[in-house]
N, C-alpha and C. Protein backbone atom coordinates (compact mmCIF):
# COMPACT_ATOMS: atom_id res chain seq x y z
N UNK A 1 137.02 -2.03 126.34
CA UNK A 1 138.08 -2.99 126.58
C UNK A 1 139.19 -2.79 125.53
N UNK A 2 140.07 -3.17 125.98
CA UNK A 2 141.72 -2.90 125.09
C UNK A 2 141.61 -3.93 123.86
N UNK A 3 142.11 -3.63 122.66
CA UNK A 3 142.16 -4.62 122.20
C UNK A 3 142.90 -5.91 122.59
N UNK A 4 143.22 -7.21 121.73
CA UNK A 4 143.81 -8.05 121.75
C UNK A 4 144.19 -8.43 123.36
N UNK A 5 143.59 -8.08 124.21
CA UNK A 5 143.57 -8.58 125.72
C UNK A 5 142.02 -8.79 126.47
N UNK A 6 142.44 -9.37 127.71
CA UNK A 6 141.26 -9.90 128.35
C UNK A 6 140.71 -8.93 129.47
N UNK A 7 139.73 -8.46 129.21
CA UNK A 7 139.40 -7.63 130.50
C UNK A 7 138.27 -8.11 131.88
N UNK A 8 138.64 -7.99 133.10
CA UNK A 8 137.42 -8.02 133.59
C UNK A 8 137.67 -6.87 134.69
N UNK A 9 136.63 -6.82 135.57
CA UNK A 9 136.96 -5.60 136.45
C UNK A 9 137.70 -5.86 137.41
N UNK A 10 139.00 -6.99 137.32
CA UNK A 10 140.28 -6.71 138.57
C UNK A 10 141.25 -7.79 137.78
N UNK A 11 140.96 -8.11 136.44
CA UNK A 11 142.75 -8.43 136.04
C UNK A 11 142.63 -7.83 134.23
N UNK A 12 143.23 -6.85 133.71
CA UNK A 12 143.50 -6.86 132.45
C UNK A 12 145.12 -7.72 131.55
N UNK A 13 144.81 -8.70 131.03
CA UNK A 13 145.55 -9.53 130.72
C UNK A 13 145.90 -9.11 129.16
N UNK A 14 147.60 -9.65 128.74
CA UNK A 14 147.78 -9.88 127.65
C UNK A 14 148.86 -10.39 127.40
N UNK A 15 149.02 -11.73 126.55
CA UNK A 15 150.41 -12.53 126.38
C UNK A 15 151.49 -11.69 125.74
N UNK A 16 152.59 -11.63 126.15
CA UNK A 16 153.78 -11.10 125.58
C UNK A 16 154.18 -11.32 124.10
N UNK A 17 154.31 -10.59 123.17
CA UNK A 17 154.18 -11.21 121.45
C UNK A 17 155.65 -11.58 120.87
N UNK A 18 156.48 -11.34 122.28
CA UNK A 18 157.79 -11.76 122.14
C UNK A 18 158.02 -13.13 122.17
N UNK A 19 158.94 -13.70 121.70
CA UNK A 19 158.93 -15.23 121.27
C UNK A 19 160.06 -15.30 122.28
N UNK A 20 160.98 -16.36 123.67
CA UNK A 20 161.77 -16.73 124.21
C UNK A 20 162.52 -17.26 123.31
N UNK A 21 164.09 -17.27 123.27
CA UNK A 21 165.23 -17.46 122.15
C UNK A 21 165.25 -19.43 122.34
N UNK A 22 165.15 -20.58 121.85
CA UNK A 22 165.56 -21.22 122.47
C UNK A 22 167.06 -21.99 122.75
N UNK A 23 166.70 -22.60 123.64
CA UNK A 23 168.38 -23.11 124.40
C UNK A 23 168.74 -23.88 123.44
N UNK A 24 170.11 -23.60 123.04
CA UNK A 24 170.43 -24.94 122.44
C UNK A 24 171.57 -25.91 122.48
N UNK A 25 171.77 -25.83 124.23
CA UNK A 25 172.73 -26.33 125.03
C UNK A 25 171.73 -27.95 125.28
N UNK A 26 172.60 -28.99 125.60
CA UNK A 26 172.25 -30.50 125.94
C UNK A 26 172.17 -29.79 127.37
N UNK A 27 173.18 -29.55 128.02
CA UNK A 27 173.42 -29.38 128.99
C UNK A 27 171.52 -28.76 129.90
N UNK A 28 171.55 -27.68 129.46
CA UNK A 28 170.23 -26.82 129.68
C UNK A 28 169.07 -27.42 129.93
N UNK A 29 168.83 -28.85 129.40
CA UNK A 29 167.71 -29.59 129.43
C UNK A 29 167.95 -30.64 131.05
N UNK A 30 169.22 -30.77 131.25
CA UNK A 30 169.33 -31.45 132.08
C UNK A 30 169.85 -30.99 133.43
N UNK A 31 170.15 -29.86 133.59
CA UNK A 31 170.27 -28.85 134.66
C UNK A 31 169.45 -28.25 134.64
N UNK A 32 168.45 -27.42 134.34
CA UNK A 32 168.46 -26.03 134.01
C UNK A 32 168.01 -25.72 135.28
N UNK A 33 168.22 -24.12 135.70
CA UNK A 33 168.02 -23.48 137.12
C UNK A 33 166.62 -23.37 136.93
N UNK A 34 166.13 -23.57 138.52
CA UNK A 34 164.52 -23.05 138.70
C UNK A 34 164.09 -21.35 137.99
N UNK A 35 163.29 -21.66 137.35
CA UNK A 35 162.65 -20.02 136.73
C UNK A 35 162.82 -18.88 138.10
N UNK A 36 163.15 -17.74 137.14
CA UNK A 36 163.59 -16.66 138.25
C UNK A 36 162.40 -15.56 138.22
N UNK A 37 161.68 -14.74 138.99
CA UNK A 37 161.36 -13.63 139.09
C UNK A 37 161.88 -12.51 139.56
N UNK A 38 162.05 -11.78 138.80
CA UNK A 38 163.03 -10.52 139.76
C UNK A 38 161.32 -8.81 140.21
N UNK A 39 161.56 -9.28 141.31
CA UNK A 39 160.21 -8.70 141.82
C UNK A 39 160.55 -7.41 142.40
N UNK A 40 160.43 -6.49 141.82
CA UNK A 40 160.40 -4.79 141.89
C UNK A 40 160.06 -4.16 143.12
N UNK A 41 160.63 -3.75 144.26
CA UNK A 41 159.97 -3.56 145.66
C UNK A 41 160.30 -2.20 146.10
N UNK A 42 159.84 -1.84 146.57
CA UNK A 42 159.93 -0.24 147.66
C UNK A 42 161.10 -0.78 148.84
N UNK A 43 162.77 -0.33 148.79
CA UNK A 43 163.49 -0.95 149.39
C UNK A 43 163.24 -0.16 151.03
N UNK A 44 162.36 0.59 151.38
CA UNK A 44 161.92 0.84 152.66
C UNK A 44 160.95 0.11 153.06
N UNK A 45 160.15 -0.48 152.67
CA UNK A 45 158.69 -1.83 152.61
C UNK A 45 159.92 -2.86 152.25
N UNK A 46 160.65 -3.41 152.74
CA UNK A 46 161.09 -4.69 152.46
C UNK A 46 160.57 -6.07 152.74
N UNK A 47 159.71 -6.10 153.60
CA UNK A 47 158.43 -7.31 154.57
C UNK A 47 157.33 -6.76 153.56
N UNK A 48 156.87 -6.02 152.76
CA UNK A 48 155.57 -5.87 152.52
C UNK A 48 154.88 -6.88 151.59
N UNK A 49 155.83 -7.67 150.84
CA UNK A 49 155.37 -8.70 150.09
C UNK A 49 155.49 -10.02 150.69
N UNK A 50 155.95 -10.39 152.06
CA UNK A 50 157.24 -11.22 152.29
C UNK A 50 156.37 -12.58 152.42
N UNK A 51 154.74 -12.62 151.83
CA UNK A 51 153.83 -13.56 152.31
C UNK A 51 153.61 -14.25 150.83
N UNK A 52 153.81 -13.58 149.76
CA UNK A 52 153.28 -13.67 148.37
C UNK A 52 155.28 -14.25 147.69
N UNK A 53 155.86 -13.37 148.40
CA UNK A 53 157.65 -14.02 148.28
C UNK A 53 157.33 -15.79 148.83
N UNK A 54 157.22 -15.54 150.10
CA UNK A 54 157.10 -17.14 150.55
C UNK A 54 156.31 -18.14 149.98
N UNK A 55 154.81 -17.88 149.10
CA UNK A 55 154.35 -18.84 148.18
C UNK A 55 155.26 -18.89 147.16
N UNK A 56 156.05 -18.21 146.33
CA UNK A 56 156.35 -18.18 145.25
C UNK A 56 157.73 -18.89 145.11
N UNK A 57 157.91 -18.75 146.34
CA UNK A 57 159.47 -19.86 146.52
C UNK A 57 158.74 -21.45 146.31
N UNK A 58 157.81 -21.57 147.36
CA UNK A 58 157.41 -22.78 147.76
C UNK A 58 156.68 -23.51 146.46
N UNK A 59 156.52 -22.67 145.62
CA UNK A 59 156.20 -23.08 144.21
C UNK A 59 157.10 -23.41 142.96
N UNK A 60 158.43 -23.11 143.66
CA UNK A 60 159.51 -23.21 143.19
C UNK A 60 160.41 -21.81 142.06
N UNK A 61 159.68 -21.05 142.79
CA UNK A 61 160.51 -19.30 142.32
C UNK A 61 161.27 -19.12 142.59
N UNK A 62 162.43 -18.81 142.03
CA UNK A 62 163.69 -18.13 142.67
C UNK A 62 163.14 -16.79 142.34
N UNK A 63 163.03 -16.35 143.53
CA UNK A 63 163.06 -14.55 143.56
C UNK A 63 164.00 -13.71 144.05
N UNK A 64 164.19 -12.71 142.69
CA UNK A 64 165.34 -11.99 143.25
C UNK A 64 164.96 -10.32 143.53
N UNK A 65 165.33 -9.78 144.55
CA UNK A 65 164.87 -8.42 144.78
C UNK A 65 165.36 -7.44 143.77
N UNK A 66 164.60 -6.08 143.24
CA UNK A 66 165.27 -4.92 142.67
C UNK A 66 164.56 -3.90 143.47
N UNK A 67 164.97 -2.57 143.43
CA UNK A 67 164.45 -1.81 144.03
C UNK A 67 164.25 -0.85 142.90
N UNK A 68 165.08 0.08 142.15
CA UNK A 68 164.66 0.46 140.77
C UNK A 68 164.58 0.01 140.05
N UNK A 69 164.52 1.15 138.55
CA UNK A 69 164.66 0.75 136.90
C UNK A 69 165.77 0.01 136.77
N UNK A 70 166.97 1.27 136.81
CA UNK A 70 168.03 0.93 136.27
C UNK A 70 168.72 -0.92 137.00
N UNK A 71 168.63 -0.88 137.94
CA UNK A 71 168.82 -1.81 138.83
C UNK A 71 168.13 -3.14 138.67
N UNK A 72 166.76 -3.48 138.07
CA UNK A 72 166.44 -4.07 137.53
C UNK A 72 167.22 -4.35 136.14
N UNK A 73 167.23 -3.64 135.44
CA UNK A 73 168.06 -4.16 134.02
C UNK A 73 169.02 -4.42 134.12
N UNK A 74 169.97 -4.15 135.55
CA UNK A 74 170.95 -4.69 135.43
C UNK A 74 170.70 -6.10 135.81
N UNK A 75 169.91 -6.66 136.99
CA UNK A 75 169.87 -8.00 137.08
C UNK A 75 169.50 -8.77 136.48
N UNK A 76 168.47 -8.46 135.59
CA UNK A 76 167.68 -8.94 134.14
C UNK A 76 168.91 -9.92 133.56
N UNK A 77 169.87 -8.76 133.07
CA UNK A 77 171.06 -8.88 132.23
C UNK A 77 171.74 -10.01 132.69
N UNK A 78 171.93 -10.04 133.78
CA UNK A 78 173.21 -11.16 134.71
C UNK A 78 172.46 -12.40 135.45
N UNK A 79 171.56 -12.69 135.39
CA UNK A 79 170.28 -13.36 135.91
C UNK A 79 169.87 -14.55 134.81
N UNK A 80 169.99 -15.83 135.22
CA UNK A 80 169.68 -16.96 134.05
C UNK A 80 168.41 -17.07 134.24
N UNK A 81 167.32 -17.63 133.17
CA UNK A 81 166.10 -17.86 133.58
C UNK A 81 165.20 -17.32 133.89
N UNK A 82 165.23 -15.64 133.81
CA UNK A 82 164.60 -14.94 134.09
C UNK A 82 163.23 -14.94 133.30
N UNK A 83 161.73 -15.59 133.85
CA UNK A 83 160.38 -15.80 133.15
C UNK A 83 159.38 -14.62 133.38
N UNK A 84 159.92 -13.57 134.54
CA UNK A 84 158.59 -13.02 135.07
C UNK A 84 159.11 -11.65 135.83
N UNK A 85 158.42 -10.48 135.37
CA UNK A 85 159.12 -9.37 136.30
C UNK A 85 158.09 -8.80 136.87
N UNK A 86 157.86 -8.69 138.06
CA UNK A 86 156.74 -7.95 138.77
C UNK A 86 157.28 -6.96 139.72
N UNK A 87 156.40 -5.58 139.12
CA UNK A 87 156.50 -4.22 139.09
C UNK A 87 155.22 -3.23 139.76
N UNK A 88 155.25 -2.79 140.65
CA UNK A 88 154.40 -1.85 140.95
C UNK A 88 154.28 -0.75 140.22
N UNK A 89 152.91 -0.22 139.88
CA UNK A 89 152.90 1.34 139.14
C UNK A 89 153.01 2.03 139.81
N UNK A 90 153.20 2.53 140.77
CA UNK A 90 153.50 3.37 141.70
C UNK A 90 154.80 3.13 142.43
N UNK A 91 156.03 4.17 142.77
CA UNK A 91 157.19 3.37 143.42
C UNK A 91 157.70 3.94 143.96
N UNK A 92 158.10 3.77 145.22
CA UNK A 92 159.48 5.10 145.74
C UNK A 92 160.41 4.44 145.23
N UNK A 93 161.83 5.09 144.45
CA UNK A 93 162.63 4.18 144.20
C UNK A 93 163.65 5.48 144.78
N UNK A 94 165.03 4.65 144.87
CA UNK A 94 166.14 5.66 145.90
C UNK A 94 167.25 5.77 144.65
N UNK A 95 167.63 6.40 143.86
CA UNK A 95 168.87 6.74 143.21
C UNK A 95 169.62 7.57 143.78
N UNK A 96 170.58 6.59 144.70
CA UNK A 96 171.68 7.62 145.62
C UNK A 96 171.12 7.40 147.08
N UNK A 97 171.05 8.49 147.56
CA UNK A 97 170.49 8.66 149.01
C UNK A 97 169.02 9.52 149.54
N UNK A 98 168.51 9.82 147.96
CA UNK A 98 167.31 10.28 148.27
C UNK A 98 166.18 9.24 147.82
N UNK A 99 164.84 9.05 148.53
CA UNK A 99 164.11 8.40 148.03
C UNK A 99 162.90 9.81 147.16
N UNK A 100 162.77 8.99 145.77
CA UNK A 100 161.55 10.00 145.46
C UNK A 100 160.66 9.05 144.75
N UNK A 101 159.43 9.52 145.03
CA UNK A 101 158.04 9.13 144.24
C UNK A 101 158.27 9.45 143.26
N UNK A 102 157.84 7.89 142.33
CA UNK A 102 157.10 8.09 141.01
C UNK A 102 156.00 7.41 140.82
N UNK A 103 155.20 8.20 140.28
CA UNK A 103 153.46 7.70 140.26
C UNK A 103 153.71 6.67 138.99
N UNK A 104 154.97 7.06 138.14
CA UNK A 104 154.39 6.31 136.64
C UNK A 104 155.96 5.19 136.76
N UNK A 105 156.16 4.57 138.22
CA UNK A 105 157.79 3.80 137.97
C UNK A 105 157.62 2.62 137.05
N UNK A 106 156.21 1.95 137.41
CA UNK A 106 155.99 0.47 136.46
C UNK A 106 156.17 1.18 134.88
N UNK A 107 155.64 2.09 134.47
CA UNK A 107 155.36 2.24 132.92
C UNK A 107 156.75 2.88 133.01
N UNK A 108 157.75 3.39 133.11
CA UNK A 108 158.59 3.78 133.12
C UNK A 108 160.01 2.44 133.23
N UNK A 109 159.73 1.63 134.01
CA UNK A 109 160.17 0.35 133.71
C UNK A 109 159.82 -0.17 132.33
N UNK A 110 158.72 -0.32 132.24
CA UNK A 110 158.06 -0.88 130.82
C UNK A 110 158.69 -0.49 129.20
N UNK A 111 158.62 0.69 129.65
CA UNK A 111 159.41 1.39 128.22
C UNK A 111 161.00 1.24 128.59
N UNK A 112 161.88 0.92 129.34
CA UNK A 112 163.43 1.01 129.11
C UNK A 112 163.71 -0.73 128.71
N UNK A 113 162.47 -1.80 129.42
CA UNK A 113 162.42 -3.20 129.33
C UNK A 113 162.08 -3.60 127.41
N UNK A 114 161.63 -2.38 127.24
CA UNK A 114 161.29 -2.70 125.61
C UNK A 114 162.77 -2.05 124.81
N UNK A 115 163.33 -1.47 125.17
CA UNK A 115 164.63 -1.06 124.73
C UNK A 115 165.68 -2.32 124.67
N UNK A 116 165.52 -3.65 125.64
CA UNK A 116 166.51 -4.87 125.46
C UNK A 116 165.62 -5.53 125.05
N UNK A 117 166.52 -6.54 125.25
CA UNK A 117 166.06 -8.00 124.56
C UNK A 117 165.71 -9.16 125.94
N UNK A 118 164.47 -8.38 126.35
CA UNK A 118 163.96 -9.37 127.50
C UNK A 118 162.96 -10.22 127.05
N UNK A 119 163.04 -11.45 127.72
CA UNK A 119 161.83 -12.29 127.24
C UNK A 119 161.17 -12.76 128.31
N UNK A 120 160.61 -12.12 128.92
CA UNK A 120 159.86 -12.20 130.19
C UNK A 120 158.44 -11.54 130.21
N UNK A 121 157.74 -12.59 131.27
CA UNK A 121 156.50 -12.03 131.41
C UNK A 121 156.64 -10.99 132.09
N UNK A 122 155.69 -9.79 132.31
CA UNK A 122 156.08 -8.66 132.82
C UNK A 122 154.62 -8.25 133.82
N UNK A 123 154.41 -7.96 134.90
CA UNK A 123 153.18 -7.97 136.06
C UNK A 123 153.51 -6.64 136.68
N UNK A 124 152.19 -5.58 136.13
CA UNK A 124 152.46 -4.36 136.77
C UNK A 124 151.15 -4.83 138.03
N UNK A 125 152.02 -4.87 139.40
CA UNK A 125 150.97 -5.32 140.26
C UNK A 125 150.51 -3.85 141.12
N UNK A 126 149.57 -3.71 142.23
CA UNK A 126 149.16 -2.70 142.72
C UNK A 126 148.68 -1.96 141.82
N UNK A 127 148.00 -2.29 140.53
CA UNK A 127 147.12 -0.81 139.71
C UNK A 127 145.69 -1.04 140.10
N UNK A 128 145.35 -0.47 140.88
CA UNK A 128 143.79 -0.55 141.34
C UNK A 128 142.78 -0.73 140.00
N UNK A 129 142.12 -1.00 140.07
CA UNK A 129 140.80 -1.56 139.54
C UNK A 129 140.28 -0.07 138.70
N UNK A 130 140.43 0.71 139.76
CA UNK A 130 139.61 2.54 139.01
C UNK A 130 140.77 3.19 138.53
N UNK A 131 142.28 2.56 138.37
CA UNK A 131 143.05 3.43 137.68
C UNK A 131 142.66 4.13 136.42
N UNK A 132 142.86 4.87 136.01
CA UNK A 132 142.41 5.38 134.29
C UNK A 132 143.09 4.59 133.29
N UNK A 133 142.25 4.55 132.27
CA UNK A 133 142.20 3.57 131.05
C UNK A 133 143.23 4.36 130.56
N UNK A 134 143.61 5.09 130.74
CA UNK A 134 144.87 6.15 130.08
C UNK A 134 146.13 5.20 129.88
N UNK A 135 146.08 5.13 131.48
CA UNK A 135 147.28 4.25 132.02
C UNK A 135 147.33 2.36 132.18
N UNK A 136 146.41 1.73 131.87
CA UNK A 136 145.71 0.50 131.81
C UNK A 136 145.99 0.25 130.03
N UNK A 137 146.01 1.27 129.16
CA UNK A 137 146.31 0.99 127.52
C UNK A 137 148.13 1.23 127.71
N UNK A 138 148.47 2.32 128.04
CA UNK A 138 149.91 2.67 128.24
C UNK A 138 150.48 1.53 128.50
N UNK A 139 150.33 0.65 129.84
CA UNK A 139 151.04 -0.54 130.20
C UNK A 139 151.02 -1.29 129.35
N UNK A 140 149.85 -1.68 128.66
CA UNK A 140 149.73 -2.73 127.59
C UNK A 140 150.48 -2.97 126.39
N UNK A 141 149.96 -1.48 126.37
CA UNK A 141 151.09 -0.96 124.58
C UNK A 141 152.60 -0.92 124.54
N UNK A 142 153.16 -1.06 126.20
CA UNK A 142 154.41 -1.19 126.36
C UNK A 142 154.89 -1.98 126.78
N UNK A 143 154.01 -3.35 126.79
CA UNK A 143 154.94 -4.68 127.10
C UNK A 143 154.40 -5.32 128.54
N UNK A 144 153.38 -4.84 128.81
CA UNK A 144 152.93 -5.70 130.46
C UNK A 144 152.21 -6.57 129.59
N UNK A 145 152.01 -7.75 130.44
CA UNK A 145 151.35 -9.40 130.20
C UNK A 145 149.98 -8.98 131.21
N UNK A 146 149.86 -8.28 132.29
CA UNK A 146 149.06 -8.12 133.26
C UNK A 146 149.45 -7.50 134.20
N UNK A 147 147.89 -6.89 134.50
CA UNK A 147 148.10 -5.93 135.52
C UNK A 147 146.88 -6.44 136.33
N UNK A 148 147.28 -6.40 138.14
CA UNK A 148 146.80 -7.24 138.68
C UNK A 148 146.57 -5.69 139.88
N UNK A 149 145.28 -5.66 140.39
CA UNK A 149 144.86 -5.19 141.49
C UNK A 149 145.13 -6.33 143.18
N UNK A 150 145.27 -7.58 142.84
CA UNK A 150 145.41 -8.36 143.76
C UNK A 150 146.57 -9.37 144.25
N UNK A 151 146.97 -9.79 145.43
CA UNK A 151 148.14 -10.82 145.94
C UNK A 151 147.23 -11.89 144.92
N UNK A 152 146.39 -12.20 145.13
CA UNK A 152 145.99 -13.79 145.00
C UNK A 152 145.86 -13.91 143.33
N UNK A 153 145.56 -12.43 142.38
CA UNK A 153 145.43 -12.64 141.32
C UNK A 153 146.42 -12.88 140.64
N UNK A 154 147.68 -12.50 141.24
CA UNK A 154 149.22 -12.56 140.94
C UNK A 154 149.52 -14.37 141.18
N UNK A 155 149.49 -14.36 142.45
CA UNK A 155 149.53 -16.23 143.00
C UNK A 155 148.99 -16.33 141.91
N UNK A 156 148.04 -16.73 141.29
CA UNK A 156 147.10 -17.67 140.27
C UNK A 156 148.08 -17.60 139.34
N UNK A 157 148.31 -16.50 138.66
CA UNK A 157 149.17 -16.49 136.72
C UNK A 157 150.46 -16.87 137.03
N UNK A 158 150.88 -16.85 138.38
CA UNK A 158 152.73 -17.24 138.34
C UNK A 158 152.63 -18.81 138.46
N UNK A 159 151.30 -19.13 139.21
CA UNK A 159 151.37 -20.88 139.05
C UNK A 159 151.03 -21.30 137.55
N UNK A 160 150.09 -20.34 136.99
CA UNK A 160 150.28 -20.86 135.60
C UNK A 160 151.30 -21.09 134.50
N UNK A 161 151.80 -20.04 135.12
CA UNK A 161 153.61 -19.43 134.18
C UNK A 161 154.31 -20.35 134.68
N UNK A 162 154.45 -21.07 136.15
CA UNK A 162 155.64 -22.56 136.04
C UNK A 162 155.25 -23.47 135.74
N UNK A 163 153.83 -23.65 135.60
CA UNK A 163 153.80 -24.95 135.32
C UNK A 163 153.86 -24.96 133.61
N UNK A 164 153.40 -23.50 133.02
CA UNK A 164 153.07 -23.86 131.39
C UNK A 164 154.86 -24.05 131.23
N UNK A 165 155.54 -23.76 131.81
CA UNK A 165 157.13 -23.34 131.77
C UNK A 165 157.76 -25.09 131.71
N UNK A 166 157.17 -25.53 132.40
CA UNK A 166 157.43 -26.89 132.99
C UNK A 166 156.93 -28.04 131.81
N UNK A 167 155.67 -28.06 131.16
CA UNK A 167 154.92 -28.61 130.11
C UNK A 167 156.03 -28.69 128.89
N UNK A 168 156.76 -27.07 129.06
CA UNK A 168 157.55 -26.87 127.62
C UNK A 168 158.88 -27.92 127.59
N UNK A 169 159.44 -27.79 128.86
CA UNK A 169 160.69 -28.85 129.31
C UNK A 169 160.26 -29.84 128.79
């Protein structure tokens, strides 16, 4: 097992050691926008999540689509509230008009997300259970909170993440 995280055989967990900046607007306490996820997708699979999207609204997610890296950091950037980024390790992503496979797009996200100043939980989802520990330490050491083999194991930690989000308000 990894250090300083939780293992079992279908979720390896670990809290982010980054601290969130806090607000120090009046205003912020008494508006503030619903928590955002910006959820990482294969923009040819656009329906493939569209069941795990619909709990996560109804839980009160604003979810916003990315399809790459770069494209993600840009919405990161321009995006209020951003608590949670969920990322597949595996990805077709399209720069331009070609689509190409990358086996390593989540950890490859992971390391450009440690280059800013994000304070978000980070969910490399789709890493099967028998992935190699190679790649299960890699994610870790680069900033994932969890990596989830399952829809429902994902549902569970994002209801935990609004409501612990909600406790803090």
């Amino acid at each position: 097992c990894i250090r300083d995280s939780f293992c079992s055989h279908r979720v390896h967990f670990q809290m982010s050691r980054k601290k969130h900046p806090k607000q120090n607007s009046p205003k912020a306490d008494k508006e503030e926008e619903p928590p955002a996820v910006v959820w990482v997708y294969q923009k040819y699979r656009p329906d493939h999540n569209i069941k795990v999207v619909k709990i996560l609204r109804q839980m009160g997610w604003k979810v916003i689509y990315s399809s790459t890296t770069s494209e993600t950091i840009n919405k990161i950037k321009t995006t209020k509230n951003v608590r949670c980024i969920v990322t597949d390790m595996k990805r077709v992503e399209q720069p331009g008009d070609v689509y190409l496979f990358n086996p390593n797009a989540g950890i490859d996200l992971l390391k450009r997300l440690q280059q800013t100043n994000v304070y978000a939980q980070i969910i490399v989802h789709s890493l099967s259970t028998r992935e190699d520990t190679k790649k299960i330490e890699e994610c870790l050491s680069n900033g994932a909170t969890l990596l989830v083999p399952s829809r429902a194991a994902l549902i569970d930690f994002m209801r935990h993440l609004f409501f612990i989000g909600k406790e803090r308000a």
